[in-house]
PDB file of N, CA and C in Angstrom:
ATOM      1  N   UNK A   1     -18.860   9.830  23.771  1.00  0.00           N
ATOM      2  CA  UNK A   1     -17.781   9.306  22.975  1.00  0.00           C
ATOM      3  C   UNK A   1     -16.741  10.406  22.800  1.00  0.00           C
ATOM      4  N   UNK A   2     -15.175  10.027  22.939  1.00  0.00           N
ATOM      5  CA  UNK A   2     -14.744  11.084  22.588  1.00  0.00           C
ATOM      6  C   UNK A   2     -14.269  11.518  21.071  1.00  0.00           C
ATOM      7  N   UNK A   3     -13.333  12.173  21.409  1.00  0.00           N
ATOM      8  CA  UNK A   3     -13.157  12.958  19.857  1.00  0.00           C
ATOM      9  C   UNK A   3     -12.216  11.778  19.252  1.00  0.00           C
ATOM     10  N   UNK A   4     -11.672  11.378  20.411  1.00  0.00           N
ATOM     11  CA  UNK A   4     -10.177  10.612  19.357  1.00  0.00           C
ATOM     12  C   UNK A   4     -10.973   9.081  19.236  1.00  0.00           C
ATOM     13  N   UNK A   5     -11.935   8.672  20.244  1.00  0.00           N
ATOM     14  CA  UNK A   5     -12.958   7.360  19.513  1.00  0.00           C
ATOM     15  C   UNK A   5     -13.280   7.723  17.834  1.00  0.00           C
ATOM     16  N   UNK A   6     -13.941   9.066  18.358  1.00  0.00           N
ATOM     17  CA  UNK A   6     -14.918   9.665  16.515  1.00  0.00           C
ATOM     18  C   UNK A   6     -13.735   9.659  15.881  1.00  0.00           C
ATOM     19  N   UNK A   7     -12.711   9.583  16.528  1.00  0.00           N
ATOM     20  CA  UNK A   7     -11.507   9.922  14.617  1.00  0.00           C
ATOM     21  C   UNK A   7     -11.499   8.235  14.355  1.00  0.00           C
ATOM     22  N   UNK A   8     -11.343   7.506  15.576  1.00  0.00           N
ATOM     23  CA  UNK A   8     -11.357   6.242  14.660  1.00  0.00           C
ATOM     24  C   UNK A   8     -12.318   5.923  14.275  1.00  0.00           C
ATOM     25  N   UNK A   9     -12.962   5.991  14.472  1.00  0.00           N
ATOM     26  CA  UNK A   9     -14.732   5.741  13.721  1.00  0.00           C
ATOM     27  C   UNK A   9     -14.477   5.932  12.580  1.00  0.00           C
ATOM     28  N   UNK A  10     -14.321   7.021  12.554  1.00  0.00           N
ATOM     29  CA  UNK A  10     -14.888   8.321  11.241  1.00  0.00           C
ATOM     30  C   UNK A  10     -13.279   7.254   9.915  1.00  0.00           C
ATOM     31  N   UNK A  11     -12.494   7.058  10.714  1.00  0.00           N
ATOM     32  CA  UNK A  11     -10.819   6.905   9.457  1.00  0.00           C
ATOM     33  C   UNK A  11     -11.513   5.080   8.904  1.00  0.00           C
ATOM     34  N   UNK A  12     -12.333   5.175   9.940  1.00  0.00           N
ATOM     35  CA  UNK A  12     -12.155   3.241   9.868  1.00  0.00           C
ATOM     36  C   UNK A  12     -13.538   3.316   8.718  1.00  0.00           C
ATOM     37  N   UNK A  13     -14.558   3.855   9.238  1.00  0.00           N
ATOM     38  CA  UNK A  13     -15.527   4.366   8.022  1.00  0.00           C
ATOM     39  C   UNK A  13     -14.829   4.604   6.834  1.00  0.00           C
ATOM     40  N   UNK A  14     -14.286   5.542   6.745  1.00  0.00           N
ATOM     41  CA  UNK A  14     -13.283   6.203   5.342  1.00  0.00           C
ATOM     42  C   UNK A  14     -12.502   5.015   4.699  1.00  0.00           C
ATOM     43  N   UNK A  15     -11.468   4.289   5.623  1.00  0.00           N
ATOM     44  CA  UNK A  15     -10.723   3.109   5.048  1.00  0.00           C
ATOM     45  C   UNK A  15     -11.922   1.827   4.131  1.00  0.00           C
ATOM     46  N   UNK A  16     -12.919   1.959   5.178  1.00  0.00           N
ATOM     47  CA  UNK A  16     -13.940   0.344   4.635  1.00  0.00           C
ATOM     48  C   UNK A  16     -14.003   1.076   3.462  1.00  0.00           C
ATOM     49  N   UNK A  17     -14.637   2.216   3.047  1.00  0.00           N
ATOM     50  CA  UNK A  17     -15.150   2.404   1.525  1.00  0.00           C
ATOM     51  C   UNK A  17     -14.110   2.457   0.786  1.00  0.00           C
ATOM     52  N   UNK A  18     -13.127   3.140   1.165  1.00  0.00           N
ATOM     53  CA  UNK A  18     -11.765   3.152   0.237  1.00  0.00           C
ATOM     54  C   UNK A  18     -11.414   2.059  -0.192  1.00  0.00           C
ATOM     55  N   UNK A  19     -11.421   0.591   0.600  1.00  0.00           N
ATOM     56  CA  UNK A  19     -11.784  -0.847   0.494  1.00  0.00           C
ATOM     57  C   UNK A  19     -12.361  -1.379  -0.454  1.00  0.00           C
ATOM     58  N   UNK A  20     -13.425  -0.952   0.147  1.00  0.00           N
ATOM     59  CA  UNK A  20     -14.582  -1.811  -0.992  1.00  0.00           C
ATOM     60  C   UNK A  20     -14.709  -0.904  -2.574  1.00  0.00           C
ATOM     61  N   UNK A  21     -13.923   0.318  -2.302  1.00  0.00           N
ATOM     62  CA  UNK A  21     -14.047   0.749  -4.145  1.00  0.00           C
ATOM     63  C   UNK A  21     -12.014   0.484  -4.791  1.00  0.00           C
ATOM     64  N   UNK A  22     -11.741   0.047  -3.357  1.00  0.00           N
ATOM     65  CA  UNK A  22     -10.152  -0.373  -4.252  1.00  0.00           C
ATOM     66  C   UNK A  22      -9.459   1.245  -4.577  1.00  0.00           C
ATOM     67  N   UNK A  23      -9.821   2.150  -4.119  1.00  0.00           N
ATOM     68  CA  UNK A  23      -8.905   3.204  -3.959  1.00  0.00           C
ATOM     69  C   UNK A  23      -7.706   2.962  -3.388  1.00  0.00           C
ATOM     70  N   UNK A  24      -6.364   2.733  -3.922  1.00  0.00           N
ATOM     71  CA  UNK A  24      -5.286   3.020  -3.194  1.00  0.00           C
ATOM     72  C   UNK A  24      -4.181   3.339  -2.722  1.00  0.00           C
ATOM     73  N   UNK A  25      -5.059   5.063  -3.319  1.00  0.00           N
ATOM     74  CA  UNK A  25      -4.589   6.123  -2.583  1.00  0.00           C
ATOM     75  C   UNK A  25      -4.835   6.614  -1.817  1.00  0.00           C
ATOM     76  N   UNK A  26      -6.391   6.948  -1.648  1.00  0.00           N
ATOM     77  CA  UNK A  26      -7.037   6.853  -0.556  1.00  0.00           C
ATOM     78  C   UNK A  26      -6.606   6.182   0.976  1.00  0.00           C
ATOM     79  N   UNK A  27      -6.705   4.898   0.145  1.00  0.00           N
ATOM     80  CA  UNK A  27      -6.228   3.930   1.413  1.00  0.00           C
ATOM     81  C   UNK A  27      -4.418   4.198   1.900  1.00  0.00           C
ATOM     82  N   UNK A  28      -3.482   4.541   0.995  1.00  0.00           N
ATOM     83  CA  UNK A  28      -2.744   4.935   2.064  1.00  0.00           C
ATOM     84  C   UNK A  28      -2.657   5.906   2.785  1.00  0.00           C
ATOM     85  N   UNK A  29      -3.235   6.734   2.472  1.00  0.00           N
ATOM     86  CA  UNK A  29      -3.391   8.646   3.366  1.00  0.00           C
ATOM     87  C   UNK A  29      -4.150   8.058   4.300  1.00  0.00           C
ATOM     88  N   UNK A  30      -5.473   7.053   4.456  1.00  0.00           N
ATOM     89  CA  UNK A  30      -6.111   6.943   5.479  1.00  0.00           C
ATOM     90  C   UNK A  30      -5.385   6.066   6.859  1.00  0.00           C
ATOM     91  N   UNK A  31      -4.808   5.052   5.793  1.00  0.00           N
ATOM     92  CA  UNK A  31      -4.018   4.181   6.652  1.00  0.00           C
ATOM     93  C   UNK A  31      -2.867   5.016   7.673  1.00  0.00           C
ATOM     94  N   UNK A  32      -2.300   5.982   7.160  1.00  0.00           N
ATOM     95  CA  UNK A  32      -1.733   7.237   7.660  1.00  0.00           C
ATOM     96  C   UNK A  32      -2.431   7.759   9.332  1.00  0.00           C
ATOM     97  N   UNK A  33      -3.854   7.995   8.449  1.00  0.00           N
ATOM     98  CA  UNK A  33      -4.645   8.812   9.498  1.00  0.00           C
ATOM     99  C   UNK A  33      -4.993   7.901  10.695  1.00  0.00           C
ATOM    100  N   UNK A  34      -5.293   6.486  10.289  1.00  0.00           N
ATOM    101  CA  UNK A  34      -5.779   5.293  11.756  1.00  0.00           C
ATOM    102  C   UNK A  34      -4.846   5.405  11.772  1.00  0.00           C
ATOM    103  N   UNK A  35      -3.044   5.169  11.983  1.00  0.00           N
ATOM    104  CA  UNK A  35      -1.917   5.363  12.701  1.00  0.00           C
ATOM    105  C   UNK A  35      -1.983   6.391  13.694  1.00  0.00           C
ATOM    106  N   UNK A  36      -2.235   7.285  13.130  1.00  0.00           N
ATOM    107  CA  UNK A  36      -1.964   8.731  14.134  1.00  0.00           C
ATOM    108  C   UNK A  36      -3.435   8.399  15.029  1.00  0.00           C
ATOM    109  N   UNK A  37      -4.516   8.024  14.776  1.00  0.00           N
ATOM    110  CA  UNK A  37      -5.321   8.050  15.539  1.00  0.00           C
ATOM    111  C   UNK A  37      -5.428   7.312  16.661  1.00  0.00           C
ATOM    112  N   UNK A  38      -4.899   5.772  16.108  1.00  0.00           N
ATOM    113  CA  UNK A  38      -4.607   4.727  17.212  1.00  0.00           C
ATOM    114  C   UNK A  38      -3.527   5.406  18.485  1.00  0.00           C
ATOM    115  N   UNK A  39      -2.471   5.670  17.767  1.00  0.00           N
ATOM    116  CA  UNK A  39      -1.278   6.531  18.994  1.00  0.00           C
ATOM    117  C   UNK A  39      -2.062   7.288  19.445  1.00  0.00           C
ATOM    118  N   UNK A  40      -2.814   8.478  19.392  1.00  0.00           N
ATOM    119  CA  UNK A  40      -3.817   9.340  20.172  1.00  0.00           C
ATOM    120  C   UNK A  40      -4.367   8.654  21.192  1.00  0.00           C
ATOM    121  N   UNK A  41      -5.144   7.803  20.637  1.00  0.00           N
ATOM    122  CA  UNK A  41      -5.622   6.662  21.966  1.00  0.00           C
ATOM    123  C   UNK A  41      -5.132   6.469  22.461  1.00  0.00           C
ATOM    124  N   UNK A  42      -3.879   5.562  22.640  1.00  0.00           N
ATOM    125  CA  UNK A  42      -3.084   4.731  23.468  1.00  0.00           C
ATOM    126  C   UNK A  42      -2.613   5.903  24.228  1.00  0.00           C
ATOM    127  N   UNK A  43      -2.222   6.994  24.274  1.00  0.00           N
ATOM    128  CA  UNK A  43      -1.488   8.157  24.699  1.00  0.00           C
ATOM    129  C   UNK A  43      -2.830   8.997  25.702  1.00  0.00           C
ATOM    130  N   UNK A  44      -4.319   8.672  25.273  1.00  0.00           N
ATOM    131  CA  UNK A  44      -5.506   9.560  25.931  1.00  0.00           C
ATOM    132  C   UNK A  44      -5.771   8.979  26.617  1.00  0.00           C
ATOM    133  N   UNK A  45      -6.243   9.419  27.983  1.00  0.00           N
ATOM    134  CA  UNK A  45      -7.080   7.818  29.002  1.00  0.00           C
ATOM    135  C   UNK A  45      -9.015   8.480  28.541  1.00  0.00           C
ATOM    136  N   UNK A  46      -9.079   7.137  28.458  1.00  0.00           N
ATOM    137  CA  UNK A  46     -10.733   7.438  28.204  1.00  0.00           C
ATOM    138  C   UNK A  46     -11.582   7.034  28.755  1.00  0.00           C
ATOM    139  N   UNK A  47     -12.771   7.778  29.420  1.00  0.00           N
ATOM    140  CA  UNK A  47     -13.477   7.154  30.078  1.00  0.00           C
ATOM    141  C   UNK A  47     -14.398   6.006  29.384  1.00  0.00           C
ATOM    142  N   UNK A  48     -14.402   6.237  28.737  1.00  0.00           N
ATOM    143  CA  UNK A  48     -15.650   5.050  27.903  1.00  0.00           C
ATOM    144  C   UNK A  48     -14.105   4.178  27.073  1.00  0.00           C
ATOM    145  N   UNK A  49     -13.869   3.310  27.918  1.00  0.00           N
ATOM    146  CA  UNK A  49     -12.676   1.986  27.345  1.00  0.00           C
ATOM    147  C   UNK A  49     -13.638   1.327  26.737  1.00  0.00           C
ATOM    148  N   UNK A  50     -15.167   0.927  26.841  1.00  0.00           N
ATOM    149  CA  UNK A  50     -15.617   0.311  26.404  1.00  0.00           C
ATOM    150  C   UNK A  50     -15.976   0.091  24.852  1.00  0.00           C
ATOM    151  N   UNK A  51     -16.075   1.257  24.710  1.00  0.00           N
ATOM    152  CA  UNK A  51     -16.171   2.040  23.220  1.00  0.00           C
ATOM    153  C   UNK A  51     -14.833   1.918  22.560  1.00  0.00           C
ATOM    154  N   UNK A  52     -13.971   2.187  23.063  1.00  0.00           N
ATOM    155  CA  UNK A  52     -12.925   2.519  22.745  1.00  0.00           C
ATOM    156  C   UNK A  52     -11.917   1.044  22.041  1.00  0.00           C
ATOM    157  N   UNK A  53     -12.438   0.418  23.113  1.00  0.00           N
ATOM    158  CA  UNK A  53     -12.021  -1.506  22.622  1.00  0.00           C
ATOM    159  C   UNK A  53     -12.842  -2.343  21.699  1.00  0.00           C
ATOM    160  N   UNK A  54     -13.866  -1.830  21.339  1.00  0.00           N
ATOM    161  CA  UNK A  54     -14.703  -2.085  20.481  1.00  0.00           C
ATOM    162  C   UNK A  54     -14.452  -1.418  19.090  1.00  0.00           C
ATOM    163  N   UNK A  55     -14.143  -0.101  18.769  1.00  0.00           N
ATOM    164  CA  UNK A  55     -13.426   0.584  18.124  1.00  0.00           C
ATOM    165  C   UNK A  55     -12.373   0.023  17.759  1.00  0.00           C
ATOM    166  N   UNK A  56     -11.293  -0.158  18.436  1.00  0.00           N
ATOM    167  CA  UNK A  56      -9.792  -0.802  18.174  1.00  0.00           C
ATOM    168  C   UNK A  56     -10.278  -2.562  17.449  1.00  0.00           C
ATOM    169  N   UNK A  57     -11.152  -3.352  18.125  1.00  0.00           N
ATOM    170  CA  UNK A  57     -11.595  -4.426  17.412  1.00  0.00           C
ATOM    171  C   UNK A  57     -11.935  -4.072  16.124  1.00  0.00           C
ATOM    172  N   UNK A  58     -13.242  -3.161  15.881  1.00  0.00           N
ATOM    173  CA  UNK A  58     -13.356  -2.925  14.415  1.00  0.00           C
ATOM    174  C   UNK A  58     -12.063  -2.788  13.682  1.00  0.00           C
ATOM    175  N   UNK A  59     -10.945  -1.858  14.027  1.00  0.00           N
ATOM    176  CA  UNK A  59     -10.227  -1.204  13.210  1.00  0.00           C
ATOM    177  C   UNK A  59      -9.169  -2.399  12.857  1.00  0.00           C
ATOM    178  N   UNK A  60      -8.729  -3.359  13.839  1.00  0.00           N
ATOM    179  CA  UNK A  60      -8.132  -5.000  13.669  1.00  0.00           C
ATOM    180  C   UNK A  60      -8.781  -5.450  12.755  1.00  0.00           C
ATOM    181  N   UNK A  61     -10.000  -5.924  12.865  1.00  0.00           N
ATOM    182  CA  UNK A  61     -10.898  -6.722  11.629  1.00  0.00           C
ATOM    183  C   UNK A  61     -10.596  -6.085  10.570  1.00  0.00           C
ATOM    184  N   UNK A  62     -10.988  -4.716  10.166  1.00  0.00           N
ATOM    185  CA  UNK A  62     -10.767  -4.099   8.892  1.00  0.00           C
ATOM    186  C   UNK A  62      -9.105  -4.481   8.874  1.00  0.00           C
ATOM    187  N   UNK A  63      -8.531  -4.464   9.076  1.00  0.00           N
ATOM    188  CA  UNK A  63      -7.190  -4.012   8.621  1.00  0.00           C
ATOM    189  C   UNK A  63      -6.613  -5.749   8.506  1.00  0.00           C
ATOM    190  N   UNK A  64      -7.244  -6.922   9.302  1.00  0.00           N
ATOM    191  CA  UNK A  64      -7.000  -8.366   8.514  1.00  0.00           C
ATOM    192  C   UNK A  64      -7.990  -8.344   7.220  1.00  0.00           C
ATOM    193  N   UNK A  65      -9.341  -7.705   7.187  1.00  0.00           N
ATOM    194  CA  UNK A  65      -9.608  -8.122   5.827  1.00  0.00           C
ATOM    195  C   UNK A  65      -8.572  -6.608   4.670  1.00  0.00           C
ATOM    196  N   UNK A  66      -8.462  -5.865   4.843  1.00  0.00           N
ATOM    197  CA  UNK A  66      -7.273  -5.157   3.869  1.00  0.00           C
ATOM    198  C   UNK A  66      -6.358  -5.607   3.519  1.00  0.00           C
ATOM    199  N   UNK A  67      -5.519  -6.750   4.743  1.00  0.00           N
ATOM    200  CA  UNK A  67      -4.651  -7.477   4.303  1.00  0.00           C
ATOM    201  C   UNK A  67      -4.413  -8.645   3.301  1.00  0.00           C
ATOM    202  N   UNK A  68      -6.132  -9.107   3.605  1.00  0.00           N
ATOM    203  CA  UNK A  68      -5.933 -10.417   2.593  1.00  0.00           C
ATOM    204  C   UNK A  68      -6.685  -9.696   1.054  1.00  0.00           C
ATOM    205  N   UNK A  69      -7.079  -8.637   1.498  1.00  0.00           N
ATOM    206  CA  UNK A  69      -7.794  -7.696  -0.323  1.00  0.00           C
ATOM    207  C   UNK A  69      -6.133  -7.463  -1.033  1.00  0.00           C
ATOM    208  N   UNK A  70      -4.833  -7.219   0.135  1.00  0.00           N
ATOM    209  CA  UNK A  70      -3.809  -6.409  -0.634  1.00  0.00           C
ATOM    210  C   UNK A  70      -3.117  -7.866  -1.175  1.00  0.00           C
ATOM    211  N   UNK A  71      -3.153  -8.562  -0.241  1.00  0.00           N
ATOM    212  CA  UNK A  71      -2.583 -10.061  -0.877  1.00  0.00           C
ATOM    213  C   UNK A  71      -2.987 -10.691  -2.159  1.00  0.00           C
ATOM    214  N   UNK A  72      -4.607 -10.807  -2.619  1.00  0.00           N
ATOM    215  CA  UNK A  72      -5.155 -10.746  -3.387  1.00  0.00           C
ATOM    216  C   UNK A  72      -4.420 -10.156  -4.712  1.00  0.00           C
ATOM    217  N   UNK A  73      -4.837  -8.964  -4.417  1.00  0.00           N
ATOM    218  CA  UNK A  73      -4.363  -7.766  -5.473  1.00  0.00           C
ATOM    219  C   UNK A  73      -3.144  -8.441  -5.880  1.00  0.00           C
ATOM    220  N   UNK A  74      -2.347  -8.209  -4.859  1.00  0.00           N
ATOM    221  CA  UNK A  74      -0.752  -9.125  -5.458  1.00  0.00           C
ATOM    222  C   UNK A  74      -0.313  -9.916  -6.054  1.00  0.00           C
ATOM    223  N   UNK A  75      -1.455 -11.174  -5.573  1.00  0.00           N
ATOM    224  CA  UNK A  75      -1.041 -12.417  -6.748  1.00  0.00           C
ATOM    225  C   UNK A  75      -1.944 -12.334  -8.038  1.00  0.00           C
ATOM    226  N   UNK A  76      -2.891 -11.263  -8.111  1.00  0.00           N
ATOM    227  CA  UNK A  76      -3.361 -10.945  -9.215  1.00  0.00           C
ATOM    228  C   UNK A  76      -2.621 -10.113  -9.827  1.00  0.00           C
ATOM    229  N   UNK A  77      -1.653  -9.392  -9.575  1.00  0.00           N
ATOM    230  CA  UNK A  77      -1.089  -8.858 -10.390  1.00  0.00           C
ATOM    231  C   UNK A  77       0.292  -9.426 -10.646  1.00  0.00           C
ATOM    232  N   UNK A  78       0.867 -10.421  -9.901  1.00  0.00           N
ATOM    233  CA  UNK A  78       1.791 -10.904  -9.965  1.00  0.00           C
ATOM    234  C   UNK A  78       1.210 -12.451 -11.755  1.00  0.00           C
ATOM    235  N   UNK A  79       0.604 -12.706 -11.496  1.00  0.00           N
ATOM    236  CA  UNK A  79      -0.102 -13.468 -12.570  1.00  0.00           C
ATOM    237  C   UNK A  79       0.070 -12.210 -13.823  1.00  0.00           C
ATOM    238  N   UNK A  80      -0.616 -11.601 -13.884  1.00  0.00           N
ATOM    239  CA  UNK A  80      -0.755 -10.867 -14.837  1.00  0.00           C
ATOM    240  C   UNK A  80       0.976 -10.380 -15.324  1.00  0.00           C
ATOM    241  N   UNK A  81       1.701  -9.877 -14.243  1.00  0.00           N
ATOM    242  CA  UNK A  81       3.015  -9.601 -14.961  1.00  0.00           C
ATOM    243  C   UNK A  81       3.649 -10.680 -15.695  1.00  0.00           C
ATOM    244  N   UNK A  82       3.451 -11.940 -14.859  1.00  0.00           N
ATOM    245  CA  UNK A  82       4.249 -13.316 -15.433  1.00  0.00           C
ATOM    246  C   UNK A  82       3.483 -13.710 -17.543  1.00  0.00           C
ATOM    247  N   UNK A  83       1.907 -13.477 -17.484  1.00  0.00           N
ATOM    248  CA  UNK A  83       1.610 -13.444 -18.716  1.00  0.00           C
ATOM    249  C   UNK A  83       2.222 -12.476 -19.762  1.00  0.00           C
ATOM    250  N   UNK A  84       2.369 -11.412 -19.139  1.00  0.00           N
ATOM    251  CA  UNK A  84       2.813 -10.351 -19.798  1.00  0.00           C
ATOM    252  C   UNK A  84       4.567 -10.420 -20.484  1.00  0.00           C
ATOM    253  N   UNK A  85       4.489 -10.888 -19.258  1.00  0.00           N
ATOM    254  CA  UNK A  85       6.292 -11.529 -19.779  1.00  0.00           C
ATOM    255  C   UNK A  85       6.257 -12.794 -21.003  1.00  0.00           C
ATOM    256  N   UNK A  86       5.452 -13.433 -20.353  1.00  0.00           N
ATOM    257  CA  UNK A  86       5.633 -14.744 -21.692  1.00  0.00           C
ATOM    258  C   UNK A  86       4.695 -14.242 -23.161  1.00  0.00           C
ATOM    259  N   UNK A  87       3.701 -13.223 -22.873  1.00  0.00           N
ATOM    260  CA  UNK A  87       3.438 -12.901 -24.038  1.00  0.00           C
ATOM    261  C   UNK A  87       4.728 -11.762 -24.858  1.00  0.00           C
ATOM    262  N   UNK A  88       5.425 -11.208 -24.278  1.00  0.00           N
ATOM    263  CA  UNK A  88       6.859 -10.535 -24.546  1.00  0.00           C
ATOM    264  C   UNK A  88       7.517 -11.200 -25.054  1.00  0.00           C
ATOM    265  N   UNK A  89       7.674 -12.548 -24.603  1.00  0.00           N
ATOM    266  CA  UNK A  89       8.827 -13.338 -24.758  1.00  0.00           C
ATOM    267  C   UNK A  89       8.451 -14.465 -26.119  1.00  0.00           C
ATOM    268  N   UNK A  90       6.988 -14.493 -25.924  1.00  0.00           N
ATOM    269  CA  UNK A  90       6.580 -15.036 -27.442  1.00  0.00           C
ATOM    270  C   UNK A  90       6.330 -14.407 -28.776  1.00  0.00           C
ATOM    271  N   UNK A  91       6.284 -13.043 -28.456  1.00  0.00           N
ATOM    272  CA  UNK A  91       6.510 -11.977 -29.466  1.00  0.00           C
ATOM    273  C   UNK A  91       7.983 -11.909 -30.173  1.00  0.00           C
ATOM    274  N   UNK A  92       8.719 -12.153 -29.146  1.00  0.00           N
ATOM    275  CA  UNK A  92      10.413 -11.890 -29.680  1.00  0.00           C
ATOM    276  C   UNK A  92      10.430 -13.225 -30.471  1.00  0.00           C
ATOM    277  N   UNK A  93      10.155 -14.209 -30.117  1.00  0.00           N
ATOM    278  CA  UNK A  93      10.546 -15.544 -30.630  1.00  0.00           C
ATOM    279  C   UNK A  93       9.641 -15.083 -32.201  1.00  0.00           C
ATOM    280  N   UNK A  94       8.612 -14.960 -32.422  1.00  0.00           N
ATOM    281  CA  UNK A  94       7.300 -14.750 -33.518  1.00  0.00           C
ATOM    282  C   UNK A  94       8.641 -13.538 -34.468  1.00  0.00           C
ATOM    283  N   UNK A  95       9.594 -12.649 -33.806  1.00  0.00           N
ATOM    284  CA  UNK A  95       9.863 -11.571 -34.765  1.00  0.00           C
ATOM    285  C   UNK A  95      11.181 -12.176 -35.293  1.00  0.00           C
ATOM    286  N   UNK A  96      12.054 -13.061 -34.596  1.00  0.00           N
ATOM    287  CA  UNK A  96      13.244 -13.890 -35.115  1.00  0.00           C
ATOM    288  C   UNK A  96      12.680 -14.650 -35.995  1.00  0.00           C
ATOM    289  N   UNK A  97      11.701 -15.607 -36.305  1.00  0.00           N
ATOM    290  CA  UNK A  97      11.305 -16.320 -37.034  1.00  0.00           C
ATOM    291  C   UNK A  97      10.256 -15.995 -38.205  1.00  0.00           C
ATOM    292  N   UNK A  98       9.960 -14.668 -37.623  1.00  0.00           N
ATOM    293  CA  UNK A  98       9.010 -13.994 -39.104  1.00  0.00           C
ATOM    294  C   UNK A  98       9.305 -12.865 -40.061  1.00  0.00           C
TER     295      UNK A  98
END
C-alpha cells in the first residue's frame, strides 16, 4: 500500500470519528487534509489502483453520510434559532404589557 493510500486511510479514519463525536473542528482541518490527500492521488500513479479505488469509495461514502449529519445539524439548528426568535419576540410583547 502506498503512503498517499495510508494518508487516505489514516484522514478518512480521523474524519469517521470526528463524525461520530460531532467535532467540528476537527472535521474541518481534516476535511482540509482528505483534499490534499485526494490531489496527491490523482497526481501519483499507483500500482495497487485497486486499493486505491476502494479507498476513494470509502472516502465518497463518508463524505455523503457527513453531508446529510451537516444537513441535519442545520435544520436543527435552524429550528432552534426560529424558537429562539419567537421566544424573543414573546418576551418583548410580555415587557410592553407588564
Amino acid at each position: 500500500m502506498t503512503s498517499t493510500v495510508q494518508r487516505l486511510e489514516k484522514t478518512g479514519c480521523a474524519l469517521r470519528r470526528a463524525l461520530a463525536s460531532q467535532d467540528w473542528t476537527a472535521i474541518g482541518e481534516l476535511d482540509v487534509q482528505c483534499r490534499q490527500a485526494v490531489d496527491e492521488a490523482m497526481v501519483e500513479s499507483s500500482n495497487d489502483e485497486d486499493t486505491l479505488r476502494v479507498r476513494m469509495q470509502d472516502l465518497l461514502d463518508l463524505y455523503r453520510e457527513l453531508v446529510n449529519v451537516c444537513q441535519a445539524e442545520q435544520q436543527r439548528l435552524a429550528k432552534e434559532l426560529v424558537q429562539m426568535n419567537q421566544s424573543q419576540q414573546g418576551a418583548k410583547v410580555y415587557q410592553l404589557f407588564g
